[in-house]
PDB file of N, CA and C in Angstrom:
ATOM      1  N   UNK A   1       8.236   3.014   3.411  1.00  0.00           N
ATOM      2  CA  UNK A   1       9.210   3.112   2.358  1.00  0.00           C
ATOM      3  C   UNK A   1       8.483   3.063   1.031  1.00  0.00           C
ATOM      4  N   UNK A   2       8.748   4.010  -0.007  1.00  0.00           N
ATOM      5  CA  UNK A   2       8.404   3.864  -1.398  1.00  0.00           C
ATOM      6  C   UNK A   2       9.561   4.207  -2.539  1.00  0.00           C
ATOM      7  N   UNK A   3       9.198   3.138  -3.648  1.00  0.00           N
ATOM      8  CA  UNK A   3       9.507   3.482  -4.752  1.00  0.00           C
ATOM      9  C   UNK A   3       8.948   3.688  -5.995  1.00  0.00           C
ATOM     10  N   UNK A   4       9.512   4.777  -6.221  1.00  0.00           N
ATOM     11  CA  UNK A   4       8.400   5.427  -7.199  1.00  0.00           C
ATOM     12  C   UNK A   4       9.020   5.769  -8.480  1.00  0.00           C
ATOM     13  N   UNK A   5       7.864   5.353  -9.730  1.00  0.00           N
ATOM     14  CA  UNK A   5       8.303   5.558 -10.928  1.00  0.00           C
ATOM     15  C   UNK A   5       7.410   6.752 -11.680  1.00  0.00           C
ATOM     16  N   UNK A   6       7.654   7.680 -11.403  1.00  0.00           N
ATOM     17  CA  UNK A   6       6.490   8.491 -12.070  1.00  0.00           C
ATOM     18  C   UNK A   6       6.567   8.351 -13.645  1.00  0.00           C
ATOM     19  N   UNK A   7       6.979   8.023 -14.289  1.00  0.00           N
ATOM     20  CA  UNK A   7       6.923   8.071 -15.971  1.00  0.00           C
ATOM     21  C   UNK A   7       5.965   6.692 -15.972  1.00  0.00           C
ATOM     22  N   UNK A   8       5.778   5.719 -15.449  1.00  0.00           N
ATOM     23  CA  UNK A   8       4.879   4.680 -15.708  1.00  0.00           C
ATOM     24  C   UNK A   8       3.425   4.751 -14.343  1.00  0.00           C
ATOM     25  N   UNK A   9       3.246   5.995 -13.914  1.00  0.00           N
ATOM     26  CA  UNK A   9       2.891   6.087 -12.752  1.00  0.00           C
ATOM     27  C   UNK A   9       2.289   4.823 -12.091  1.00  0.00           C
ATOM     28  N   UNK A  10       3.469   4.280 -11.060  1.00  0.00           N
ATOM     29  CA  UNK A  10       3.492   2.774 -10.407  1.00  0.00           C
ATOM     30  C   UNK A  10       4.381   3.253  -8.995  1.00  0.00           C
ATOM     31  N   UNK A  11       3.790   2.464  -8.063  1.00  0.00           N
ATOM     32  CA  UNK A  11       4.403   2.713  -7.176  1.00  0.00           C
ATOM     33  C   UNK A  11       4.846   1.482  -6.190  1.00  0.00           C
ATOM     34  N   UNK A  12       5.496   1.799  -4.979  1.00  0.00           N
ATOM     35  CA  UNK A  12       5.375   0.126  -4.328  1.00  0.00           C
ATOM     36  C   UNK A  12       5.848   0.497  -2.722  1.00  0.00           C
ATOM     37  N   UNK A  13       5.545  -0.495  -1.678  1.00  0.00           N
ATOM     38  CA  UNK A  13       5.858   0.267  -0.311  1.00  0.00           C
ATOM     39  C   UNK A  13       5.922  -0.899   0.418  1.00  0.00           C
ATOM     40  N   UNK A  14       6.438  -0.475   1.225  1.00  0.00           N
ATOM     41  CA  UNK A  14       6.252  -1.922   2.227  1.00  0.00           C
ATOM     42  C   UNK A  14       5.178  -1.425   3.563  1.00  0.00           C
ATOM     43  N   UNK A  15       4.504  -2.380   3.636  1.00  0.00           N
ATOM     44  CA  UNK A  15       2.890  -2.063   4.954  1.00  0.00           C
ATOM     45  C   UNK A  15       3.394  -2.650   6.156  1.00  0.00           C
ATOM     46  N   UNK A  16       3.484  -2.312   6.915  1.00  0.00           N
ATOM     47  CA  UNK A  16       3.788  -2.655   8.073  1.00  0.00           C
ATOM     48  C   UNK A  16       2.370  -3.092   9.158  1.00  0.00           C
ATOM     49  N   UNK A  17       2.112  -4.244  10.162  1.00  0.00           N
ATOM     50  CA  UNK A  17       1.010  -3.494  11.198  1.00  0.00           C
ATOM     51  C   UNK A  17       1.524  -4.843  12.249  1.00  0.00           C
ATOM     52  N   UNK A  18       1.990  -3.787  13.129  1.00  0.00           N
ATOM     53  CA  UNK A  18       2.786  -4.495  14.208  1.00  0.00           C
ATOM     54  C   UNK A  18       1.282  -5.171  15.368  1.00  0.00           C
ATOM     55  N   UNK A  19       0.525  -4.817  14.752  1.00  0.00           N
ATOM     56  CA  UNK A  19      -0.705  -5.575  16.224  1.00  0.00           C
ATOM     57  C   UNK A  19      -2.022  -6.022  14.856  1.00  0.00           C
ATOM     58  N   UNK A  20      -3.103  -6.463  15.038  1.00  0.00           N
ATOM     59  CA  UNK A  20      -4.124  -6.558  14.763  1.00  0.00           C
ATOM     60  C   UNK A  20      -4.535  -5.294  13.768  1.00  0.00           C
ATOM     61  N   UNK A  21      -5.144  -5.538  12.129  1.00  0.00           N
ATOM     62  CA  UNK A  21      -5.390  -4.052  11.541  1.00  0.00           C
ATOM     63  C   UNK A  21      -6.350  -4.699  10.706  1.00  0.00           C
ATOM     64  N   UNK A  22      -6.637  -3.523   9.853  1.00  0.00           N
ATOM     65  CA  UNK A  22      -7.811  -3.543   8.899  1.00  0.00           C
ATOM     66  C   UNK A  22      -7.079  -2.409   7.930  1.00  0.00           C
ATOM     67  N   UNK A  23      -6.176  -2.946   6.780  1.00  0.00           N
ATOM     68  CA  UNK A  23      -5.423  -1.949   5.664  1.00  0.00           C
ATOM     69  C   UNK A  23      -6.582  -2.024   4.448  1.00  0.00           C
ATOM     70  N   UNK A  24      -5.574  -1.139   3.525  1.00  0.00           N
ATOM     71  CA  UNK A  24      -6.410  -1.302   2.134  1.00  0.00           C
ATOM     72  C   UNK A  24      -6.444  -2.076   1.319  1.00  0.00           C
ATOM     73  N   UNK A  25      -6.247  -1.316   0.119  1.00  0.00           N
ATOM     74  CA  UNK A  25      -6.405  -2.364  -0.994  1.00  0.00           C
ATOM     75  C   UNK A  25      -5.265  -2.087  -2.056  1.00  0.00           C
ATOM     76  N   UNK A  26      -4.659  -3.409  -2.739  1.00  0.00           N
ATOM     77  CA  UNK A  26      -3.124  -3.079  -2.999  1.00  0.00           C
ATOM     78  C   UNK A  26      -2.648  -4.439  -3.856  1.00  0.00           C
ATOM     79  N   UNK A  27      -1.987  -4.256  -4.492  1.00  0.00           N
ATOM     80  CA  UNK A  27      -1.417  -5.743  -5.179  1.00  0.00           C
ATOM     81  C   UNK A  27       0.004  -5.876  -3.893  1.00  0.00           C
ATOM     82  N   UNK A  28       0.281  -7.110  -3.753  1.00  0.00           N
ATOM     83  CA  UNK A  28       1.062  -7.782  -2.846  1.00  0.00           C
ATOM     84  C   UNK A  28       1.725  -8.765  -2.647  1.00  0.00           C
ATOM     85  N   UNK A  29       3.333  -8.859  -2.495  1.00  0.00           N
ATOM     86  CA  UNK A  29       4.059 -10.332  -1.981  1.00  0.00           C
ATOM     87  C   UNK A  29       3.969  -9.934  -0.669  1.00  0.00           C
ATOM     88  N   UNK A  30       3.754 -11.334  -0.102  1.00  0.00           N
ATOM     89  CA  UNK A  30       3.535 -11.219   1.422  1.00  0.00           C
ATOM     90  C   UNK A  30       4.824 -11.907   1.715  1.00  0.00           C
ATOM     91  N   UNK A  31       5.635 -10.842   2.896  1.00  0.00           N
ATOM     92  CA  UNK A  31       6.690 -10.892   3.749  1.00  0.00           C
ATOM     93  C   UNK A  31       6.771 -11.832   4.673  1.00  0.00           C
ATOM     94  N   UNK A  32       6.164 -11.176   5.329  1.00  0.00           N
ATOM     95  CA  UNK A  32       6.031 -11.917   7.264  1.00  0.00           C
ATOM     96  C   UNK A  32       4.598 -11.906   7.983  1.00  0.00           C
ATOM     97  N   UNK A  33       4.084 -12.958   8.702  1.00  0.00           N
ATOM     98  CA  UNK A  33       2.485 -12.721   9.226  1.00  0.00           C
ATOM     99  C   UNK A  33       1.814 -12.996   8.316  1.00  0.00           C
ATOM    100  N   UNK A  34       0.435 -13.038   8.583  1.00  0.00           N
ATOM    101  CA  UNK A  34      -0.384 -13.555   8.031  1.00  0.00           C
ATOM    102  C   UNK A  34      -1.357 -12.706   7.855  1.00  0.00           C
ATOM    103  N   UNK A  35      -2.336 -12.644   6.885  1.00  0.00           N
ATOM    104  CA  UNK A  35      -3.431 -11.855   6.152  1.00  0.00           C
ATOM    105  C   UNK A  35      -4.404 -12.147   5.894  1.00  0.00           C
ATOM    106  N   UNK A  36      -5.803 -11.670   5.404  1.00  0.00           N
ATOM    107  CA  UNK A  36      -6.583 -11.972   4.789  1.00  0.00           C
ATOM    108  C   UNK A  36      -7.486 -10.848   4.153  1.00  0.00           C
ATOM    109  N   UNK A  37      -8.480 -11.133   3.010  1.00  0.00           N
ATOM    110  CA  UNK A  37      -9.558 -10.407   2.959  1.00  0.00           C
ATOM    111  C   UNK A  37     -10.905 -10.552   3.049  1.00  0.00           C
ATOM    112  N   UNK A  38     -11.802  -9.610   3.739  1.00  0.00           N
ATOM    113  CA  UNK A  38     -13.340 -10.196   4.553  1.00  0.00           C
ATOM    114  C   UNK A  38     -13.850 -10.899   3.267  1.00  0.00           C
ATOM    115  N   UNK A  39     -13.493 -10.356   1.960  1.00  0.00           N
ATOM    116  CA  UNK A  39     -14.231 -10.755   0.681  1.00  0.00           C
ATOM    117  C   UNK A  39     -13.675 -11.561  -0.080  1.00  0.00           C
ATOM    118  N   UNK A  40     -12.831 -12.692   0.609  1.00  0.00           N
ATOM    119  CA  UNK A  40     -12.146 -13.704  -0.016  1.00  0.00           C
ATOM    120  C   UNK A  40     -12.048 -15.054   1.308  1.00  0.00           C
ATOM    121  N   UNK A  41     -11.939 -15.920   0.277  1.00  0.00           N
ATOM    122  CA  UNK A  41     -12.121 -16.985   1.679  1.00  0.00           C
ATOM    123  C   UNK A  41     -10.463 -17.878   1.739  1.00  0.00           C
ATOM    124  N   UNK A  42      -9.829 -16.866   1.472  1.00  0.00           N
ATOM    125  CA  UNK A  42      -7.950 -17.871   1.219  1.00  0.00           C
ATOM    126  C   UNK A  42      -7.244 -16.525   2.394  1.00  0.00           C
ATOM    127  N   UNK A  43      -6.558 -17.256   2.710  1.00  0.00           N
ATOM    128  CA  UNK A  43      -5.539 -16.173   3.463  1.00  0.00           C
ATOM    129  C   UNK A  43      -3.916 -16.302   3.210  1.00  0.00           C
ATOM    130  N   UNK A  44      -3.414 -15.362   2.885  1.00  0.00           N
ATOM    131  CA  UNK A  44      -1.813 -15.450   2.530  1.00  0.00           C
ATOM    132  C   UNK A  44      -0.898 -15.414   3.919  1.00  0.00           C
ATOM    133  N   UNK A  45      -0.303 -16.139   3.320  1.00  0.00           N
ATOM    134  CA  UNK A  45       1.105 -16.316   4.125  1.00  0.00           C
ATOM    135  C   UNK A  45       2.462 -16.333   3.981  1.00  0.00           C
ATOM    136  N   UNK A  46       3.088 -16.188   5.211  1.00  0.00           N
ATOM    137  CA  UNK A  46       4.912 -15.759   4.637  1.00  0.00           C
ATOM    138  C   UNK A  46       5.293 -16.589   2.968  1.00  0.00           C
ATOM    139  N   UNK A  47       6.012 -15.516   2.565  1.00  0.00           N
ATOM    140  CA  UNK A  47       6.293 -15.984   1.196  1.00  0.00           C
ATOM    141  C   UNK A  47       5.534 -16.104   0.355  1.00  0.00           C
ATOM    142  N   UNK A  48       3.919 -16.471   0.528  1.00  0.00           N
ATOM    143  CA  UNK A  48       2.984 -16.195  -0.917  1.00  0.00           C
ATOM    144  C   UNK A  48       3.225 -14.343  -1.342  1.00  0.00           C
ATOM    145  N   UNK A  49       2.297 -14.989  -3.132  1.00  0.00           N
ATOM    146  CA  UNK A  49       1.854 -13.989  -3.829  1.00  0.00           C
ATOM    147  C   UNK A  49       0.745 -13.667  -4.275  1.00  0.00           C
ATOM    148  N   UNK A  50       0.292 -12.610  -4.504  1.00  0.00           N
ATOM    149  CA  UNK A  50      -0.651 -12.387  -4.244  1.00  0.00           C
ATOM    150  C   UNK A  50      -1.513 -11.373  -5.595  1.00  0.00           C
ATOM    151  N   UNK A  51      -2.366 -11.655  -6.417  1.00  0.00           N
ATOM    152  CA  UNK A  51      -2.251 -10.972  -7.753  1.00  0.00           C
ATOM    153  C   UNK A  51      -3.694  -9.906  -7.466  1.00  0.00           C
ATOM    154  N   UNK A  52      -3.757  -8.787  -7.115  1.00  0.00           N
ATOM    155  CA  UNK A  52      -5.201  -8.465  -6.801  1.00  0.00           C
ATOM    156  C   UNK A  52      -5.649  -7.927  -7.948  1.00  0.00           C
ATOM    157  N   UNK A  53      -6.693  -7.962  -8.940  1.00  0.00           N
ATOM    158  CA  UNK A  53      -7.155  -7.721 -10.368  1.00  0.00           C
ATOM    159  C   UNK A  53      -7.660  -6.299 -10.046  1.00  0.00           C
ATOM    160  N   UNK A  54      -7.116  -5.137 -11.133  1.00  0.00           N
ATOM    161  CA  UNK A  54      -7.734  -3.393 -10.756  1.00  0.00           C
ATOM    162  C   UNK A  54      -9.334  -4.082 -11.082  1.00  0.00           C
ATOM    163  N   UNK A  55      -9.466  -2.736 -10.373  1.00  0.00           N
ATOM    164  CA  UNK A  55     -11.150  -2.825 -10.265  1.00  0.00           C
ATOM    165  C   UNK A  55     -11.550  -3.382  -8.961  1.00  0.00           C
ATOM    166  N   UNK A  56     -10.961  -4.274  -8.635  1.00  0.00           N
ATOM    167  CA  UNK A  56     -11.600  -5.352  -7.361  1.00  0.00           C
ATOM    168  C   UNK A  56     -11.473  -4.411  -5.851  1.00  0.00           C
ATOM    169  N   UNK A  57     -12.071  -4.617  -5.368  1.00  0.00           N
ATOM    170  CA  UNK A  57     -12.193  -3.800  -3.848  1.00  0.00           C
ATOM    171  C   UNK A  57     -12.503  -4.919  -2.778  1.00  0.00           C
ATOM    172  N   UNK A  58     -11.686  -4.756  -1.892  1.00  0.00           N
ATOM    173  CA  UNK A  58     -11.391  -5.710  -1.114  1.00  0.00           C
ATOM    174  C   UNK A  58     -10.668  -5.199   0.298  1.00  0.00           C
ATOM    175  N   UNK A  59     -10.986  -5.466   1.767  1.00  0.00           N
ATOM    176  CA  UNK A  59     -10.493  -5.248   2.822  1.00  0.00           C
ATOM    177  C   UNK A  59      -9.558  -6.031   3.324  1.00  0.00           C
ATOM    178  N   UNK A  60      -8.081  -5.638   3.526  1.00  0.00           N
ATOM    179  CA  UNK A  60      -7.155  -6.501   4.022  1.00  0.00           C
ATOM    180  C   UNK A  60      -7.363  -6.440   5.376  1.00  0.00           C
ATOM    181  N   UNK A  61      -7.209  -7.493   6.495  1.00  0.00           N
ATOM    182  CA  UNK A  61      -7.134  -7.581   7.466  1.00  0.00           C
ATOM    183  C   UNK A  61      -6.050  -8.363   8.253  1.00  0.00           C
ATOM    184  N   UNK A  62      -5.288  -7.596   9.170  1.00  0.00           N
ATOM    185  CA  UNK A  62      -4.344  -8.756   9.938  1.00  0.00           C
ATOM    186  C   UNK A  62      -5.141  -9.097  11.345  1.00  0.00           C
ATOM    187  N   UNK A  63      -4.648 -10.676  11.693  1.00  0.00           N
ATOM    188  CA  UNK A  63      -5.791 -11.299  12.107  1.00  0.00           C
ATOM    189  C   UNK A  63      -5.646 -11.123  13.876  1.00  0.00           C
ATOM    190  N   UNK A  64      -6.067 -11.216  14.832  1.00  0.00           N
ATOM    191  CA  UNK A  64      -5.398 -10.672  15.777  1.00  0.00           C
ATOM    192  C   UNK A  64      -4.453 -11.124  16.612  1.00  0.00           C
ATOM    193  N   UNK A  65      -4.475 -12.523  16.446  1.00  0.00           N
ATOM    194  CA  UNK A  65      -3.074 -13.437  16.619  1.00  0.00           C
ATOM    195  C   UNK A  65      -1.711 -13.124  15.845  1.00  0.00           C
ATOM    196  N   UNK A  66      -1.763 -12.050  15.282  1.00  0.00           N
ATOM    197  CA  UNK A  66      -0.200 -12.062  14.322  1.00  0.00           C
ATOM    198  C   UNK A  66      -0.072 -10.484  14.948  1.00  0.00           C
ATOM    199  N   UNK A  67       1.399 -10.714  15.315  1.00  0.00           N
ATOM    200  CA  UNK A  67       2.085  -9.670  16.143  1.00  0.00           C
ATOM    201  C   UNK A  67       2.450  -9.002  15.141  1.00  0.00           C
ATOM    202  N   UNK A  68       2.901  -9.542  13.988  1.00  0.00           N
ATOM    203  CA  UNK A  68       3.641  -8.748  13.038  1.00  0.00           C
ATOM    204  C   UNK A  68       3.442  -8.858  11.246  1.00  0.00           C
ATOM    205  N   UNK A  69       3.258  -8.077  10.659  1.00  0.00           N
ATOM    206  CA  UNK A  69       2.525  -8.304   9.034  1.00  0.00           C
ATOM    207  C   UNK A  69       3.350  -7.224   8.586  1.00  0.00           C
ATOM    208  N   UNK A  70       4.269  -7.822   7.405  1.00  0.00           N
ATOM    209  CA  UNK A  70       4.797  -6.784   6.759  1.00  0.00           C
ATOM    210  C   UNK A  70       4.285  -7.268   5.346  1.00  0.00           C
ATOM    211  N   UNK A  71       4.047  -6.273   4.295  1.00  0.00           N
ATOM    212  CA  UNK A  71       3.596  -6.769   2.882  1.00  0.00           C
ATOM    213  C   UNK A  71       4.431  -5.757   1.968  1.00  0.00           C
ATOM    214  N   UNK A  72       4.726  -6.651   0.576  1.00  0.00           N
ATOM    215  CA  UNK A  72       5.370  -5.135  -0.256  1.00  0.00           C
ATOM    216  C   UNK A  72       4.287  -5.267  -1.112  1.00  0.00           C
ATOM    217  N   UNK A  73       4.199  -4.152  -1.386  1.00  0.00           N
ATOM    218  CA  UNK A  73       2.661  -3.773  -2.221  1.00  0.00           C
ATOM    219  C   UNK A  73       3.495  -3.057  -3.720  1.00  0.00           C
ATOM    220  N   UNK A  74       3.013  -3.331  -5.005  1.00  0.00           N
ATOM    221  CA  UNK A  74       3.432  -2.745  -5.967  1.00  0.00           C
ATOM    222  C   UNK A  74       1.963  -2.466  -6.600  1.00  0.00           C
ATOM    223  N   UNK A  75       2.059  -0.755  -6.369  1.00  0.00           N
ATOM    224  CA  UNK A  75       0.526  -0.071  -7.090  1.00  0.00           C
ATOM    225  C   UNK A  75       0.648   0.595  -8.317  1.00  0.00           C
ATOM    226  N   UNK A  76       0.228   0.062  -9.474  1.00  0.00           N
ATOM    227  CA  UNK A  76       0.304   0.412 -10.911  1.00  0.00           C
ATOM    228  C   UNK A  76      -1.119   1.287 -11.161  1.00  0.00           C
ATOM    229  N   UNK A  77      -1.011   2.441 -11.429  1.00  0.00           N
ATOM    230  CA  UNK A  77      -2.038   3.572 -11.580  1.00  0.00           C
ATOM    231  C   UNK A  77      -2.638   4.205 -10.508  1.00  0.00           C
ATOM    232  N   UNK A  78      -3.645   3.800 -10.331  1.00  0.00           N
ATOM    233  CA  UNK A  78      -4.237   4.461  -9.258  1.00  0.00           C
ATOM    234  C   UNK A  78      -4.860   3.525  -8.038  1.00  0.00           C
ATOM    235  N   UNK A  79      -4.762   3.854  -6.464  1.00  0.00           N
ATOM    236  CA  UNK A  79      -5.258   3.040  -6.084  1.00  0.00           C
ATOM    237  C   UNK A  79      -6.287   3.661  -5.583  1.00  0.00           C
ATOM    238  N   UNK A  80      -7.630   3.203  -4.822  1.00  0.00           N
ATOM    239  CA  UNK A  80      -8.829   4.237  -4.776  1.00  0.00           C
ATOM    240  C   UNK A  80      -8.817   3.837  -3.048  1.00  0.00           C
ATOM    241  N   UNK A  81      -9.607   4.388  -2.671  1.00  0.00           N
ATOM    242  CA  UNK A  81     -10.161   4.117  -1.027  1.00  0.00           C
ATOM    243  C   UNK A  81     -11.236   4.601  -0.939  1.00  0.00           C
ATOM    244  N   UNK A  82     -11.975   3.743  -0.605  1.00  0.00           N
ATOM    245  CA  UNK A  82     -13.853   3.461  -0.644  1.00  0.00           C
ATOM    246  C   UNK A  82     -14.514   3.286   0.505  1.00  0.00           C
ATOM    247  N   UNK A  83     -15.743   3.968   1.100  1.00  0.00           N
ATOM    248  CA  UNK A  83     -16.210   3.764   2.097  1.00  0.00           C
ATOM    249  C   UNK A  83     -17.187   2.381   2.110  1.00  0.00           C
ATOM    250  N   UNK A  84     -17.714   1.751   2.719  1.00  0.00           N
ATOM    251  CA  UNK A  84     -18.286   0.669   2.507  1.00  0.00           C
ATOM    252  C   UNK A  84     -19.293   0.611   1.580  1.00  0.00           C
ATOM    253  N   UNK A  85     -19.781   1.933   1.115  1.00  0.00           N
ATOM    254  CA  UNK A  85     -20.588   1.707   0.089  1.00  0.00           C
ATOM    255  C   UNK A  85     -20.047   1.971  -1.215  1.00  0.00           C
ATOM    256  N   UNK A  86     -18.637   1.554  -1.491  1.00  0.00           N
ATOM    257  CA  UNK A  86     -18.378   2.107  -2.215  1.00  0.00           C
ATOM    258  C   UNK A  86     -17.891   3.512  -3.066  1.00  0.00           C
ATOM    259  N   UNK A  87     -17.953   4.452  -2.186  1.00  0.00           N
ATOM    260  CA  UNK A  87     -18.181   5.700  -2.359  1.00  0.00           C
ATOM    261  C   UNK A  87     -16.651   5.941  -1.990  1.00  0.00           C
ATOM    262  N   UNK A  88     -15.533   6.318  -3.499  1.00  0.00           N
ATOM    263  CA  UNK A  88     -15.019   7.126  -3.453  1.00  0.00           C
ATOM    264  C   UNK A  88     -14.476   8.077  -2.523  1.00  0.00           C
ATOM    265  N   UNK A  89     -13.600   8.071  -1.451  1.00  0.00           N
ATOM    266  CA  UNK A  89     -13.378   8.949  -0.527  1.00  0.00           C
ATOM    267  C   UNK A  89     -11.603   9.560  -0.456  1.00  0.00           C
ATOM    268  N   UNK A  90     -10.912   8.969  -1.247  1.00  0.00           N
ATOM    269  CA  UNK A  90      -9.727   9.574  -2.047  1.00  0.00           C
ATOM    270  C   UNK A  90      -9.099   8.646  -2.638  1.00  0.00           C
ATOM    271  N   UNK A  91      -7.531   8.820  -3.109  1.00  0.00           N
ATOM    272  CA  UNK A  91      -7.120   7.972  -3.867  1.00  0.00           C
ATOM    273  C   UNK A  91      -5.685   8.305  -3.324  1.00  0.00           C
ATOM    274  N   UNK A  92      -4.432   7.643  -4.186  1.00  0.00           N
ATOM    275  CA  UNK A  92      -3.295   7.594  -4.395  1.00  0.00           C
ATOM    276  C   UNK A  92      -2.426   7.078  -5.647  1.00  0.00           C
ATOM    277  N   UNK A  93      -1.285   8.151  -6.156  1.00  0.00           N
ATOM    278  CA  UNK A  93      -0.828   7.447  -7.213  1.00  0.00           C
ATOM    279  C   UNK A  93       0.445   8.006  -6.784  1.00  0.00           C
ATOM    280  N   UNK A  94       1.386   7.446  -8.176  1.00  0.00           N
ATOM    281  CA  UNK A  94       2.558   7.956  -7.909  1.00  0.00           C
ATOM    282  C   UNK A  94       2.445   9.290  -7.517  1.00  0.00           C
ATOM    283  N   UNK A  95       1.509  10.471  -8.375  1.00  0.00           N
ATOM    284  CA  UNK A  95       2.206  11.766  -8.401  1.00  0.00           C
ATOM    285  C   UNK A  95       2.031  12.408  -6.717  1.00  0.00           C
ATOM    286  N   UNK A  96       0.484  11.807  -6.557  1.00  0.00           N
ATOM    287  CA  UNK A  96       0.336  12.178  -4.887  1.00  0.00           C
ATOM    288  C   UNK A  96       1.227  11.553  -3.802  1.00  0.00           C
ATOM    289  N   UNK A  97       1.553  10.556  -3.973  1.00  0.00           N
ATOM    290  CA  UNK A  97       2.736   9.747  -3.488  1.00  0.00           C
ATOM    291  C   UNK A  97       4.012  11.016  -3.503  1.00  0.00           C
ATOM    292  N   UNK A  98       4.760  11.360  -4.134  1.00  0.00           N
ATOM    293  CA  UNK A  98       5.361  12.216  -4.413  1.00  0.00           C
ATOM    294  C   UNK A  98       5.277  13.660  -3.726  1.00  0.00           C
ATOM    295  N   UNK A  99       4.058  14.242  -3.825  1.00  0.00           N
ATOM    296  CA  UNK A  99       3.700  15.447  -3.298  1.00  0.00           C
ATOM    297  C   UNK A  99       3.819  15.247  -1.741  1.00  0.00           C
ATOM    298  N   UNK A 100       3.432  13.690  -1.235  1.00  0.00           N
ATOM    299  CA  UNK A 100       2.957  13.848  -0.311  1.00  0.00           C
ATOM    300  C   UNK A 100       4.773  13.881   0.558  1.00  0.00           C
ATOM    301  N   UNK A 101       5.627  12.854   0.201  1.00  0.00           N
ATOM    302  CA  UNK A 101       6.947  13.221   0.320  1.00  0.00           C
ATOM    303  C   UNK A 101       7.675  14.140   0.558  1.00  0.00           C
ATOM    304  N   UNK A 102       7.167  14.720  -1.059  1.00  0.00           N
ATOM    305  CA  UNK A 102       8.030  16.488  -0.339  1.00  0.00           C
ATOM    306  C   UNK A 102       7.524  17.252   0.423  1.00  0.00           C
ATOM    307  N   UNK A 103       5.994  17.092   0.712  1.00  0.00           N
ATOM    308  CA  UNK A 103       5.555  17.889   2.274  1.00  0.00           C
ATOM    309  C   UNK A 103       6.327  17.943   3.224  1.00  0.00           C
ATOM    310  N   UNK A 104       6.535  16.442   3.553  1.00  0.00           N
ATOM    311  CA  UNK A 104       6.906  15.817   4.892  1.00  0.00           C
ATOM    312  C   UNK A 104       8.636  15.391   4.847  1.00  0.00           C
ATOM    313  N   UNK A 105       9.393  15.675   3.517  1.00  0.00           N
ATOM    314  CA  UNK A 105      10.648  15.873   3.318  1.00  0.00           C
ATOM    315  C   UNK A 105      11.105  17.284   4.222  1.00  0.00           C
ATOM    316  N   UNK A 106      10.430  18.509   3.461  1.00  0.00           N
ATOM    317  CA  UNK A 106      10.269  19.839   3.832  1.00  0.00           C
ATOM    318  C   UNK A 106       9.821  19.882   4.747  1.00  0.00           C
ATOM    319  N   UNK A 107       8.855  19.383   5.631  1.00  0.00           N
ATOM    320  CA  UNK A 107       8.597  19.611   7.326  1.00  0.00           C
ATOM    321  C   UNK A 107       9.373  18.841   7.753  1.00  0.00           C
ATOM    322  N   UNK A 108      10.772  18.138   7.658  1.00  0.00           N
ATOM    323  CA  UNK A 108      11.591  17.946   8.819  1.00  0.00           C
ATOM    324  C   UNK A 108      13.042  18.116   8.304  1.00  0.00           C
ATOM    325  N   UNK A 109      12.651  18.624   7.430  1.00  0.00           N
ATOM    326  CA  UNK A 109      14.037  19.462   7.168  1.00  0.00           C
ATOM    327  C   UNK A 109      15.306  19.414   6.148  1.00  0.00           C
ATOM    328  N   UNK A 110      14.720  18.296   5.244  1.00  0.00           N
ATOM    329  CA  UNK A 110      15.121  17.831   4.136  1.00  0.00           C
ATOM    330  C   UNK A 110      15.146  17.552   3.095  1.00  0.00           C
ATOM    331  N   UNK A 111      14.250  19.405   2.926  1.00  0.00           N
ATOM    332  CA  UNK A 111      14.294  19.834   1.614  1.00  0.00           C
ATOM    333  C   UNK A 111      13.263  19.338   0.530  1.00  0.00           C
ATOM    334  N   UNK A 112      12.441  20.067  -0.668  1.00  0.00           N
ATOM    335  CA  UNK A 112      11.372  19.674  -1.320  1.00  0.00           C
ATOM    336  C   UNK A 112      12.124  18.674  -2.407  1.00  0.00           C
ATOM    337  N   UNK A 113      13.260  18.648  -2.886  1.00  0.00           N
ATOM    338  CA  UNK A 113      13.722  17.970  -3.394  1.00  0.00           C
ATOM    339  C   UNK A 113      14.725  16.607  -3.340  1.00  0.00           C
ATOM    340  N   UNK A 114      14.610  16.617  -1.981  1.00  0.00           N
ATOM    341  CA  UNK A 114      15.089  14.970  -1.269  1.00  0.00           C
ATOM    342  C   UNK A 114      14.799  13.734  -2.167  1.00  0.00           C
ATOM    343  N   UNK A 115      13.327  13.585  -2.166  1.00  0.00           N
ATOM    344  CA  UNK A 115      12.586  12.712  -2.890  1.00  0.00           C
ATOM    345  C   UNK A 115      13.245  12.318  -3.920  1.00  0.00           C
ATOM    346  N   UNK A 116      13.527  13.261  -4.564  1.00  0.00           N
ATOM    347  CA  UNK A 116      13.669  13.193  -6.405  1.00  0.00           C
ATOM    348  C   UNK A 116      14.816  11.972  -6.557  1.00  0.00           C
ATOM    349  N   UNK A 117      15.749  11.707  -5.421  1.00  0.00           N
ATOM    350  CA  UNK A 117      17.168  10.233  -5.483  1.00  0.00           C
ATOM    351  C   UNK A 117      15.951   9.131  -5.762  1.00  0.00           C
ATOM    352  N   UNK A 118      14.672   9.030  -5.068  1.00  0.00           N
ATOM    353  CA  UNK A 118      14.232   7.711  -5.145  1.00  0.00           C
ATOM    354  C   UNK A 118      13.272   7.801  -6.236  1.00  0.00           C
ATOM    355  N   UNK A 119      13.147   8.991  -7.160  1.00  0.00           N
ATOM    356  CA  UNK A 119      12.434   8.650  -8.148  1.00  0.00           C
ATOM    357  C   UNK A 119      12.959   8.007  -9.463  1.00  0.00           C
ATOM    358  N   UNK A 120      12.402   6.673 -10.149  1.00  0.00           N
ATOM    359  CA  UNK A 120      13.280   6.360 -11.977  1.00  0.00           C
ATOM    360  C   UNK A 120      12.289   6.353 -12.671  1.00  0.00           C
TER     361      UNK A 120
END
């Protein structure tokens, strides 16, 4: 699920990972389950918040005892995705957020302009 503001390009979603994962990187209130990152030594839990500073790169992990991790993530500009060395390997913002919608609006049948109700 997303909501998207393209005039402040910000976005926000809820992460789901029903078994054991390794997600990205994201500002976050944590839902349900439990979390952590390899590059932090605190782990969040139901009901914390969570402030991640831009710039910072960091691996979320759900741990393999938690059946269930939901997080709402609110992403203000751009978020990046980095291979372990750092290296740039794509990104996401609102507008690709968006594009990527009406792809997959339009491949199942509901039109390139579906999207546009959940955009303010």
């Amino acid at each position: 699920m997303a909501v998207l503001a393209g005039e402040v390009d910000a976005f926000g979603e809820l992460a789901l990972a029903a078994d054991a994962a390794v997600l990205d990187v994201r500002d976050t209130e944590h839902e349900k389950g439990r979390r952590y990152y390899l590059e932090h030594d605190w782990v969040a839990e139901e009901g914390g918040d969570v402030f991640e500073s831009p710039g910072e790169t960091h691996t979320l992990v759900v741990p393999d005892d938690v059946e269930l991790m939901i997080t709402d993530f609110q992403v203000n500009g751009v978020m990046r995705f980095v291979d372990p060395w750092r290296t740039m390997e794509g990104y996401e913002d609102v507008f690709s957020k968006i594009d990527m919608c009406r792809a997959h609006d339009a491949s199942v049948g509901l039109g390139n302009d579906f999207i546009d109700q959940f955009i303010r």
